[in-house]
C-alpha atoms as a PDB file:
ATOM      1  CA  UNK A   1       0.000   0.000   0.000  1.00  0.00           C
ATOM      2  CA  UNK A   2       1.523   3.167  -0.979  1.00  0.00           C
ATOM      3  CA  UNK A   3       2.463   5.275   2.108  1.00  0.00           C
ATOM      4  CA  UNK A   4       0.522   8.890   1.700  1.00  0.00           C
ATOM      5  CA  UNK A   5      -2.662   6.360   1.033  1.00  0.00           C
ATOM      6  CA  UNK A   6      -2.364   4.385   4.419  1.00  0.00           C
ATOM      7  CA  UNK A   7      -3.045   7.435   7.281  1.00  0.00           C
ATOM      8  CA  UNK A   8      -6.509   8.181   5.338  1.00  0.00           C
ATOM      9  CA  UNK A   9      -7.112   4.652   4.285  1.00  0.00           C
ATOM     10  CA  UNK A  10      -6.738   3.698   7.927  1.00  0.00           C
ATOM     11  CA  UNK A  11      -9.279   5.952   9.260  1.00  0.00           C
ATOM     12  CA  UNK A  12     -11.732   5.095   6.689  1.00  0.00           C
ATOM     13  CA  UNK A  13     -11.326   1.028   8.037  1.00  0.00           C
ATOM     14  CA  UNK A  14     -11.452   2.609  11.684  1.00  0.00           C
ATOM     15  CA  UNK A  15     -14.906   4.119  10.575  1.00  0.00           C
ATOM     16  CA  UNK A  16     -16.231   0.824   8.823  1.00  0.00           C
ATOM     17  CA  UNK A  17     -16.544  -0.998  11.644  1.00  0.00           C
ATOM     18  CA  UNK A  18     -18.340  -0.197  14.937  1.00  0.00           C
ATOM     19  CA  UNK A  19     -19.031  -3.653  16.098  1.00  0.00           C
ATOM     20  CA  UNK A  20     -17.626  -6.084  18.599  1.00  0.00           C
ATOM     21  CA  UNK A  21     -15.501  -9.338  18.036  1.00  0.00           C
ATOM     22  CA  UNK A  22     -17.195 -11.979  16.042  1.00  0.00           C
ATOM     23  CA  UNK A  23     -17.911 -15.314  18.077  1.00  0.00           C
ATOM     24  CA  UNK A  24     -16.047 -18.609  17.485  1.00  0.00           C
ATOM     25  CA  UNK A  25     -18.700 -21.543  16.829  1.00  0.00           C
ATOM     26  CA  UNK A  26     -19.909 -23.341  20.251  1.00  0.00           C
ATOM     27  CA  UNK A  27     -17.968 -26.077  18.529  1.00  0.00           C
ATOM     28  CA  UNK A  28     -16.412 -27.209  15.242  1.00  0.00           C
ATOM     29  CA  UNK A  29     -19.927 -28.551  13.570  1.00  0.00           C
ATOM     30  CA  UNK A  30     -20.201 -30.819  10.957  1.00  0.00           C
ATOM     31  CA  UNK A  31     -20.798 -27.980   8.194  1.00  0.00           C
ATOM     32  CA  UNK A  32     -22.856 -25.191   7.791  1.00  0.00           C
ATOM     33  CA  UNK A  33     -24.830 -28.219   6.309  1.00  0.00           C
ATOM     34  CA  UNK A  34     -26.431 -29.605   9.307  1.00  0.00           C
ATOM     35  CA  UNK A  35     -24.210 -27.242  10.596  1.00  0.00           C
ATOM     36  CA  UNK A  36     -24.445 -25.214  14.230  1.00  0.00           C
ATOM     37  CA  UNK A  37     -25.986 -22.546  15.168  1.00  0.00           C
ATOM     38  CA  UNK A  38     -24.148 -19.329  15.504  1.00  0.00           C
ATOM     39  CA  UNK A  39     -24.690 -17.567  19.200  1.00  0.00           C
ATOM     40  CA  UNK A  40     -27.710 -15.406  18.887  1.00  0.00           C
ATOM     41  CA  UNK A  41     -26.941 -12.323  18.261  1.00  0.00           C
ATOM     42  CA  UNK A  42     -23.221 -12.823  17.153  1.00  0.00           C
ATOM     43  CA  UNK A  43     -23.196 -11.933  14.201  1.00  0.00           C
ATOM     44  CA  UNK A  44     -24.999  -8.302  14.147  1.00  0.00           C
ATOM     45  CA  UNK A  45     -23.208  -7.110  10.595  1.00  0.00           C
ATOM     46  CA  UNK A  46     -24.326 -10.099   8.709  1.00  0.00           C
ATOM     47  CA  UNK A  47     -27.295  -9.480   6.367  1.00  0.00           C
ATOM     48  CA  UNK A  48     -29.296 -10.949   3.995  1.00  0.00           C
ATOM     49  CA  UNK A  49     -30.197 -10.031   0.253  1.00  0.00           C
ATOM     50  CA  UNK A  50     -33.215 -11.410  -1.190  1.00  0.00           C
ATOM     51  CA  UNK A  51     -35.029 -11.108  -4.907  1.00  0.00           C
ATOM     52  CA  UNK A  52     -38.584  -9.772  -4.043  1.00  0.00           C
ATOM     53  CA  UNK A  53     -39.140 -12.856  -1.505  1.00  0.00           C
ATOM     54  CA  UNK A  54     -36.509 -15.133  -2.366  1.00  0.00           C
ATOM     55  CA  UNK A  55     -33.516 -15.639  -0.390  1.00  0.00           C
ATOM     56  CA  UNK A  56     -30.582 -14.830  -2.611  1.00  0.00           C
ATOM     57  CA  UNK A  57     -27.312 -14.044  -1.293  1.00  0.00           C
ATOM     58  CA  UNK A  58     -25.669 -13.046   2.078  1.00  0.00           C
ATOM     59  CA  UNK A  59     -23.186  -9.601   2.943  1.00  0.00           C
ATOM     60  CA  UNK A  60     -21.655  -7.516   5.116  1.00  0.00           C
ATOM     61  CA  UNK A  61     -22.729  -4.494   6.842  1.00  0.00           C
ATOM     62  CA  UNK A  62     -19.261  -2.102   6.770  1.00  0.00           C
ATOM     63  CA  UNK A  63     -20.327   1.107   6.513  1.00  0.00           C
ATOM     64  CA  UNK A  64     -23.628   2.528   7.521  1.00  0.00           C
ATOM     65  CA  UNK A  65     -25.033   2.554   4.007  1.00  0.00           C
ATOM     66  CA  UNK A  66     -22.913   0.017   2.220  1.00  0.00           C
ATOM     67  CA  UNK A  67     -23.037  -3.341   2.154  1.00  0.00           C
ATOM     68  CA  UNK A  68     -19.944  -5.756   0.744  1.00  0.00           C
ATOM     69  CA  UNK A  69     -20.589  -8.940  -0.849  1.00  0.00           C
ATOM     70  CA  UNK A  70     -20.003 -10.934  -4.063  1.00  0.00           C
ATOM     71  CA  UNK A  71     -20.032  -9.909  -7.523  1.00  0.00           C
ATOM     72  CA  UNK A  72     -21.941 -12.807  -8.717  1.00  0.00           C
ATOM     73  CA  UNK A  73     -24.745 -12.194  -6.088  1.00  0.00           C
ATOM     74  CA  UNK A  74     -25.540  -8.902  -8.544  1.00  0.00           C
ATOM     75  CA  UNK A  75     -29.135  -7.784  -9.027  1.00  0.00           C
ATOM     76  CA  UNK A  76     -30.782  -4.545 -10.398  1.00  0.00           C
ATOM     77  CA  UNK A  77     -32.928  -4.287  -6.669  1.00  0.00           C
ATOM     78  CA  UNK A  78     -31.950  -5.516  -4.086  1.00  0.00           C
ATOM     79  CA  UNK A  79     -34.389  -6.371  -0.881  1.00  0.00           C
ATOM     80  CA  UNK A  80     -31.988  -5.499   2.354  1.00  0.00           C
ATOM     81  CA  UNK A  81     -32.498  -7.507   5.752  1.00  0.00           C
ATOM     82  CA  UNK A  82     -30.742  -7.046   8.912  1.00  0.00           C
ATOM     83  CA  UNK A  83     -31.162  -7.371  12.883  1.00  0.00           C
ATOM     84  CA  UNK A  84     -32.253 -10.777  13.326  1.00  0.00           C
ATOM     85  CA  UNK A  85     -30.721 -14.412  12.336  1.00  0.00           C
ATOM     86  CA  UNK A  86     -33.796 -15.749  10.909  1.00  0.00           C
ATOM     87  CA  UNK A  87     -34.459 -15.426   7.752  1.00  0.00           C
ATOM     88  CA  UNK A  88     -38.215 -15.170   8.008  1.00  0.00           C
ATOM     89  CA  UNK A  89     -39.977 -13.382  11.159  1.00  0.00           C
ATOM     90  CA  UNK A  90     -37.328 -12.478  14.212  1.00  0.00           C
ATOM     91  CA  UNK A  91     -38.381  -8.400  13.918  1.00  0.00           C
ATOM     92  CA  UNK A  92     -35.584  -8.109  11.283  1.00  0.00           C
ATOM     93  CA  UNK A  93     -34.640  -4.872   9.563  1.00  0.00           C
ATOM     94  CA  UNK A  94     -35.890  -4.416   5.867  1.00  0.00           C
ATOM     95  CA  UNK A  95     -34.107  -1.966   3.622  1.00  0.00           C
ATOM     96  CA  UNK A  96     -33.917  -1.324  -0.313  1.00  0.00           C
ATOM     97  CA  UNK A  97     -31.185  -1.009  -2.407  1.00  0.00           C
ATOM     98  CA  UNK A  98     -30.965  -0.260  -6.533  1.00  0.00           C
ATOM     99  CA  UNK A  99     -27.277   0.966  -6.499  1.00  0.00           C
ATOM    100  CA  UNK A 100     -24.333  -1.755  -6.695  1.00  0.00           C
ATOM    101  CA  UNK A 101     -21.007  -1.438  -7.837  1.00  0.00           C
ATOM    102  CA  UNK A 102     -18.908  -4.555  -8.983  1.00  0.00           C
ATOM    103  CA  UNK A 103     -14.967  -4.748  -9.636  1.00  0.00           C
ATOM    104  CA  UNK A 104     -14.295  -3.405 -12.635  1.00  0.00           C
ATOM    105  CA  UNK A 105     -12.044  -6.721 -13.281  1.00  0.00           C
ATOM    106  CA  UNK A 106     -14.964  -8.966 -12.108  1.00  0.00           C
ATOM    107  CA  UNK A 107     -14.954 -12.230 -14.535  1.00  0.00           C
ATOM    108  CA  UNK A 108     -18.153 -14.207 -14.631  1.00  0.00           C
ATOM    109  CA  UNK A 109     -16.387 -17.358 -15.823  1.00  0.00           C
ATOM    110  CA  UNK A 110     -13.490 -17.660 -13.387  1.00  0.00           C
ATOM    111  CA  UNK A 111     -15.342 -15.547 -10.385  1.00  0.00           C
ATOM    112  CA  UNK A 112     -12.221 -13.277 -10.451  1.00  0.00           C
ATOM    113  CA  UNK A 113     -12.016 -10.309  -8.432  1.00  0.00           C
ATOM    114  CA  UNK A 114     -15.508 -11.839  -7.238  1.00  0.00           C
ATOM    115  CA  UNK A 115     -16.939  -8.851  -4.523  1.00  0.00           C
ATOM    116  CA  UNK A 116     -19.396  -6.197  -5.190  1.00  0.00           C
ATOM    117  CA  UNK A 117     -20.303  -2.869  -3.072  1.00  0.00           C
ATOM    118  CA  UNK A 118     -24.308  -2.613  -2.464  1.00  0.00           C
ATOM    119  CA  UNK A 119     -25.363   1.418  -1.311  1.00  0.00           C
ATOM    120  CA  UNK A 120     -28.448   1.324   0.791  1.00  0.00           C
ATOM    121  CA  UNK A 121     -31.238   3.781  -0.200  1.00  0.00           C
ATOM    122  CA  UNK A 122     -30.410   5.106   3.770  1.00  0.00           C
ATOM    123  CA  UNK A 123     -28.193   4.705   6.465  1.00  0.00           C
ATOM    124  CA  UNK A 124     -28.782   1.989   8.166  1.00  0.00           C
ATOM    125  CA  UNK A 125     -29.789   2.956  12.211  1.00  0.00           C
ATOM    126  CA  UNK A 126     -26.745   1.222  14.135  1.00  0.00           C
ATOM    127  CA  UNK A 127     -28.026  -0.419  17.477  1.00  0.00           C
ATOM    128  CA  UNK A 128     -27.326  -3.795  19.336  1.00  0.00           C
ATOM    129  CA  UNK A 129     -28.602  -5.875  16.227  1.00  0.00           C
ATOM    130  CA  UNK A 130     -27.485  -3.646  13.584  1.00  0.00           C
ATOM    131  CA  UNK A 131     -23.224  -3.212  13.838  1.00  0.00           C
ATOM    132  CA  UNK A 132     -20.439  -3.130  11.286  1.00  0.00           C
ATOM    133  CA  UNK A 133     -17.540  -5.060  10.909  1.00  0.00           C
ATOM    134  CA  UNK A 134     -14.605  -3.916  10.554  1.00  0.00           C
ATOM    135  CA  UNK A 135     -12.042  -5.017   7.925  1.00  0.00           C
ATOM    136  CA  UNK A 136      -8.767  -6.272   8.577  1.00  0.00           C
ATOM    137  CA  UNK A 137      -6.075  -4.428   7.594  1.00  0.00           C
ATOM    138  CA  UNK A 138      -3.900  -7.303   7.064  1.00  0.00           C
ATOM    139  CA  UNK A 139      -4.128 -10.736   5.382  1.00  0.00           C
ATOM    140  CA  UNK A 140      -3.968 -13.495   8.193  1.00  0.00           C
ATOM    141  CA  UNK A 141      -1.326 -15.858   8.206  1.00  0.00           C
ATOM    142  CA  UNK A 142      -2.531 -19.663   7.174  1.00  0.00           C
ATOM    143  CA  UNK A 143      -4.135 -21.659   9.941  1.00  0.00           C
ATOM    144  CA  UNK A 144      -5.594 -19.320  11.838  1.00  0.00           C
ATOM    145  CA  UNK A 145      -8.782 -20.287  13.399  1.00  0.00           C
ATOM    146  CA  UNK A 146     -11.878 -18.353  11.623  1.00  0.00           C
ATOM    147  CA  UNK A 147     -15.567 -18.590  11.905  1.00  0.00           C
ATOM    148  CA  UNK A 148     -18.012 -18.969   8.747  1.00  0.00           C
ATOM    149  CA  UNK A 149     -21.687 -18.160   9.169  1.00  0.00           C
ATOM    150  CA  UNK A 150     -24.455 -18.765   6.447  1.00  0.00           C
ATOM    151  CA  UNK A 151     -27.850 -19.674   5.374  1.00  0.00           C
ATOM    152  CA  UNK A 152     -27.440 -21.910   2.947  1.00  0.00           C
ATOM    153  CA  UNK A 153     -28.777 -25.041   2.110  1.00  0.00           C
ATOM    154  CA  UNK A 154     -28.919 -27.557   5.104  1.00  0.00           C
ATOM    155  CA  UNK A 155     -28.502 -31.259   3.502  1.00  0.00           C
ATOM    156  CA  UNK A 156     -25.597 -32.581   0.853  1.00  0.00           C
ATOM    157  CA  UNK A 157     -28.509 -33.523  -0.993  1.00  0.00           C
ATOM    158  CA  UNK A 158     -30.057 -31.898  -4.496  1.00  0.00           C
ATOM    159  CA  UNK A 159     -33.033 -31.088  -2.495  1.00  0.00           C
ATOM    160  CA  UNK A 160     -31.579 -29.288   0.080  1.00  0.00           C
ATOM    161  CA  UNK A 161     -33.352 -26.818   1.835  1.00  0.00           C
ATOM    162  CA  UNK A 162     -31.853 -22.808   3.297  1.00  0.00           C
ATOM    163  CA  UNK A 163     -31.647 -23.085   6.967  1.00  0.00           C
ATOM    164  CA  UNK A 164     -34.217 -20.686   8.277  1.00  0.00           C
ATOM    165  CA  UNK A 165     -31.449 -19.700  11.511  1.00  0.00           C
ATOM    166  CA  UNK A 166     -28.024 -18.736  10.418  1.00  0.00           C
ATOM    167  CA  UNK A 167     -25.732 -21.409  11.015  1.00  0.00           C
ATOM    168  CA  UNK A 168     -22.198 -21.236  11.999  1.00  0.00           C
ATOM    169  CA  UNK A 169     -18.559 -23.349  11.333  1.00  0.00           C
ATOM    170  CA  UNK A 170     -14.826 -22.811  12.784  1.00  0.00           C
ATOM    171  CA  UNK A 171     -12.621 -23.600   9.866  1.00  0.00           C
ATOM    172  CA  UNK A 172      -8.806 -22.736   9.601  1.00  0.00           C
ATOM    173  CA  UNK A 173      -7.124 -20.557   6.830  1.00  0.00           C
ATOM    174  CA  UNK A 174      -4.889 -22.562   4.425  1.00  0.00           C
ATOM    175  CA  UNK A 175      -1.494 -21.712   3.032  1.00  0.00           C
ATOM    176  CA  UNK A 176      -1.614 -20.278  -0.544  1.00  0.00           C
ATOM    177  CA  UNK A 177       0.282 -23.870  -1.756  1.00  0.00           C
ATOM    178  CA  UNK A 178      -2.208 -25.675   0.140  1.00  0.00           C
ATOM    179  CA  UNK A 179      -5.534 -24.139  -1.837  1.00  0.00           C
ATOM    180  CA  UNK A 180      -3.569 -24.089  -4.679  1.00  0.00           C
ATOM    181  CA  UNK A 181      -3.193 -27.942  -4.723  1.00  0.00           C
ATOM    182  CA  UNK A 182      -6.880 -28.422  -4.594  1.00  0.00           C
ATOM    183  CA  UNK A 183      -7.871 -25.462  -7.202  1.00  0.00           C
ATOM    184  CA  UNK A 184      -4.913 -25.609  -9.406  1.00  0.00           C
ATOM    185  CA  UNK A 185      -6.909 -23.419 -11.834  1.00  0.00           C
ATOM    186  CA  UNK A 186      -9.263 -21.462 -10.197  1.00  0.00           C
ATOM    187  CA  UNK A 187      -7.001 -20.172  -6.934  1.00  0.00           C
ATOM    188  CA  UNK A 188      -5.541 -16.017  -7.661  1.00  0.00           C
ATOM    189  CA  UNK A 189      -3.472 -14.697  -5.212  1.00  0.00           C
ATOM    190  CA  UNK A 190      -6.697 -12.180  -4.567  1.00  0.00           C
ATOM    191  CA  UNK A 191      -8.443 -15.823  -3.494  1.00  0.00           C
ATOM    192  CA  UNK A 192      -7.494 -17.649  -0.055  1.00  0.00           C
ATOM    193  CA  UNK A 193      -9.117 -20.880   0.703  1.00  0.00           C
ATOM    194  CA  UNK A 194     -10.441 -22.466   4.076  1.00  0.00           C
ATOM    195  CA  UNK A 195     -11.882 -25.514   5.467  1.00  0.00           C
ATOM    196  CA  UNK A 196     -11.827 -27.971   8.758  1.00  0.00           C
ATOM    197  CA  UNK A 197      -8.465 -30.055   9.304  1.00  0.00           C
ATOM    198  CA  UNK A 198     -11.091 -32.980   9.186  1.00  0.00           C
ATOM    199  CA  UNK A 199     -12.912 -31.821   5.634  1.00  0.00           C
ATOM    200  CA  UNK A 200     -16.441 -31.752   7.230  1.00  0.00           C
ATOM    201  CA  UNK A 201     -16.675 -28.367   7.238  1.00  0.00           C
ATOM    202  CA  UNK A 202     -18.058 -27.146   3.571  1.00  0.00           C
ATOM    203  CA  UNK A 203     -20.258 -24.085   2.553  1.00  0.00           C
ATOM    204  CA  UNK A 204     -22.601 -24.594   0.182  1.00  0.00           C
ATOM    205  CA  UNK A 205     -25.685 -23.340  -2.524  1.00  0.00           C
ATOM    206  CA  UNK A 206     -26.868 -20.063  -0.908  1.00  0.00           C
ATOM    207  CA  UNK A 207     -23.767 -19.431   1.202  1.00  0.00           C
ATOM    208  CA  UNK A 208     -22.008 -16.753  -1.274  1.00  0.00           C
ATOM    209  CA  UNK A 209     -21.509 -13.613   0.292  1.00  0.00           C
ATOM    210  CA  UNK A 210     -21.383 -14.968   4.072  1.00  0.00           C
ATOM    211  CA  UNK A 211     -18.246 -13.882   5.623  1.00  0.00           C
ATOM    212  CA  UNK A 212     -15.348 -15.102   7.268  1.00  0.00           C
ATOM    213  CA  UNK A 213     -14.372 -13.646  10.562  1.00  0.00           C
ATOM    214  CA  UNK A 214     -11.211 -13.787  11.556  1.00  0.00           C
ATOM    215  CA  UNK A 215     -10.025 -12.448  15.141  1.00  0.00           C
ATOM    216  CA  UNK A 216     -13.356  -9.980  15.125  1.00  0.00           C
ATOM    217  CA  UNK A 217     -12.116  -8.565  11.619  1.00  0.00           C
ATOM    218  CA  UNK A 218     -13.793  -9.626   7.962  1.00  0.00           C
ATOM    219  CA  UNK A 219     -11.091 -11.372   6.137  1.00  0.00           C
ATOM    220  CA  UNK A 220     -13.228 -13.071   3.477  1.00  0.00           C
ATOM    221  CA  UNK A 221     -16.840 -14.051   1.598  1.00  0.00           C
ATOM    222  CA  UNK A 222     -17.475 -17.280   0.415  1.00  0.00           C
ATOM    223  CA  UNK A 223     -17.364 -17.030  -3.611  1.00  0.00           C
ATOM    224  CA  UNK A 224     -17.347 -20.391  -5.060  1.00  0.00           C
ATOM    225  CA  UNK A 225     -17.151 -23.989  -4.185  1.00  0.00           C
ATOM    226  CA  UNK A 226     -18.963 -26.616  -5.879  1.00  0.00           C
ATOM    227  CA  UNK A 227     -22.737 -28.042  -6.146  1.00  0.00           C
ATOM    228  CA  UNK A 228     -24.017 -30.858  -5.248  1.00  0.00           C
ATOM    229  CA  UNK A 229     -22.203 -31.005  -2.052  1.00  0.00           C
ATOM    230  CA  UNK A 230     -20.708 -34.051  -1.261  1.00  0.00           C
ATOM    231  CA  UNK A 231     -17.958 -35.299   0.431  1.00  0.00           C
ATOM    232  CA  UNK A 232     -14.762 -35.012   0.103  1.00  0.00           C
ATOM    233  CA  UNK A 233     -15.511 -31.440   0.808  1.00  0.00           C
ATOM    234  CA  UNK A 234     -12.373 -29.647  -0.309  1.00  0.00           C
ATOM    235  CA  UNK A 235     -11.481 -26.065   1.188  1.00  0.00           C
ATOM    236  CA  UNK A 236     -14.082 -23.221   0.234  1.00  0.00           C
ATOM    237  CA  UNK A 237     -12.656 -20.739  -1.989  1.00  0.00           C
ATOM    238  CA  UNK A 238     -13.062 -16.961  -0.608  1.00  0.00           C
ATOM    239  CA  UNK A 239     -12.622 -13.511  -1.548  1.00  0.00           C
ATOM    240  CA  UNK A 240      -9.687 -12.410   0.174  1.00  0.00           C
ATOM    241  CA  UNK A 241     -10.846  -8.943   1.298  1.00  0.00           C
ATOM    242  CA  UNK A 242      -7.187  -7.643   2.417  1.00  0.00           C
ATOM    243  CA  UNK A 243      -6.469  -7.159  -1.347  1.00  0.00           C
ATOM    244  CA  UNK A 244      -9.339  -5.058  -1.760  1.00  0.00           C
ATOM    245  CA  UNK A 245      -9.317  -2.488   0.657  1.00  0.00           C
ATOM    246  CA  UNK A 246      -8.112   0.684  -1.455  1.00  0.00           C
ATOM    247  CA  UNK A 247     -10.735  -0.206  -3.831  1.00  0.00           C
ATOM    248  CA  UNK A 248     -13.381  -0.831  -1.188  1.00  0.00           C
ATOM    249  CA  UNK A 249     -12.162   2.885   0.111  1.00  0.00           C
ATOM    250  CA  UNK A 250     -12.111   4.732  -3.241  1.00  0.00           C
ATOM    251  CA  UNK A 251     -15.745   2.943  -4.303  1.00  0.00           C
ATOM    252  CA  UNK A 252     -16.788   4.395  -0.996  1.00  0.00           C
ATOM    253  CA  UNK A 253     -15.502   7.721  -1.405  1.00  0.00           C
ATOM    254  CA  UNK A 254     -16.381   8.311  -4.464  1.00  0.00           C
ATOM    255  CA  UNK A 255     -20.171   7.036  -4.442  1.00  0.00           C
ATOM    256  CA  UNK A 256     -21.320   8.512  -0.642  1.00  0.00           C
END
């Protein structure tokens, strides 16, 4: 990071994140597939993105009107839920947003450069159930413990259902060599991967955009793995957020 960048960069992170240390898992959990559920309340910058009714994507609360995600979560509208960890009912937050902004090196084949900023139509009212995250201004070293949290789908089955509560699993970071043995072609050094020691831990269909925490800072989303999900579940690839923060600053900037 060039130096004259990092003083203002550094304030803007500060101000991205108001909320307290994200939760490890009560314990390791079989997956986010039958998976455990996350401490209630946890997890107050996680929200959900839905298409009209439909369930469609998870993200990040980092900024009182933005919202960080995936890039191939994108939608024209985009129905805004926060405050609760159900996905239906709980007295959850509903917002609206039309504006989105993708990386401008975003590739739908290869899910390169795969995040996307989401503007609110408002600022979202902060409050016990409503916090940011902030991000971290490093990238983690490899096996580091982290904690996942989705709600996707529930069984390894086609017919898998989204869990209704938001679900949570510990996984550890793996080294770049690591991930790159089990994506040989898909793995960027902008991508970091992440599973359990034991390979039970696996996100799956409707867990893009969920975020890994990492020491109470957002490290990653979830961007691709692979569908049906079935064992052996390899690592989960994610969007490795410390690569993105001067663009995730000057997006900000520039659109507030």
């Amino acid at each position: 990071m060039a130096g004259p960048l990092l003083p203002t960069l550094l304030l803007l992170l500060l101000s991205l994140g108001l909320g307290s240390a994200g939760q490890e898992a009560q314990d390791t959990g079989e997956r986010i597939i039958n998976g455990v559920l996350c401490p209630r309340g946890s997890h107050p910058w996680q929200v959900a993105l839905f298409n009209k009714s439909d369930f469609h994507c998870a993200g990040v609360l980092v900024n009182q009107q933005w919202v960080l995600t995936v890039a191939h979560c994108h939608m024209s509208e985009y129905g805004v839920q926060m405050g609760s960890d159900l996905l239906v009912g709980g007295h959850a937050r509903k917002m609206r947003a039309t504006k989105s902004f993708i990386h401008p090196l975003y590739d739908n084949n290869t899910y390169d450069h795969d995040i996307m900023l989401v503007k609110l139509s408002s600022r979202a009212k902060l409050s016990r159930k409503v916090k940011t995250i902030n991000l971290s201004l490093s990238c983690k070293d490899p096996g580091i413990r982290c904690t996942v949290s989705g709600w996707g789908i529930t069984t390894t089955d086609e017919a898998g259902r989204n869990t209704k509560e938001l679900m949570c699993s510990n996984v550890d970071v793996f080294s770049y060599p690591d991930c790159k043995w089990f994506h040989p072609t898909m793995l960027k050094n902008y991508m970091m991967c992440a599973g359990a020691p034991d390979g039970n831990s696996y996100c799956c269909q409707g867990d893009s955009g969920s975020p890994l925490i990492c020491q109470g800072t957002l490290q990653g989303l979830v961007s691709t793995g692979y569908y049906p999900c079935t064992k052996p579940f390899d690592p989960v690839i994610y969007t490795r957020l410390c690569m993105y923060r001067q663009w995730i600053y000057d997006t900000i900037q520039t659109y507030s």
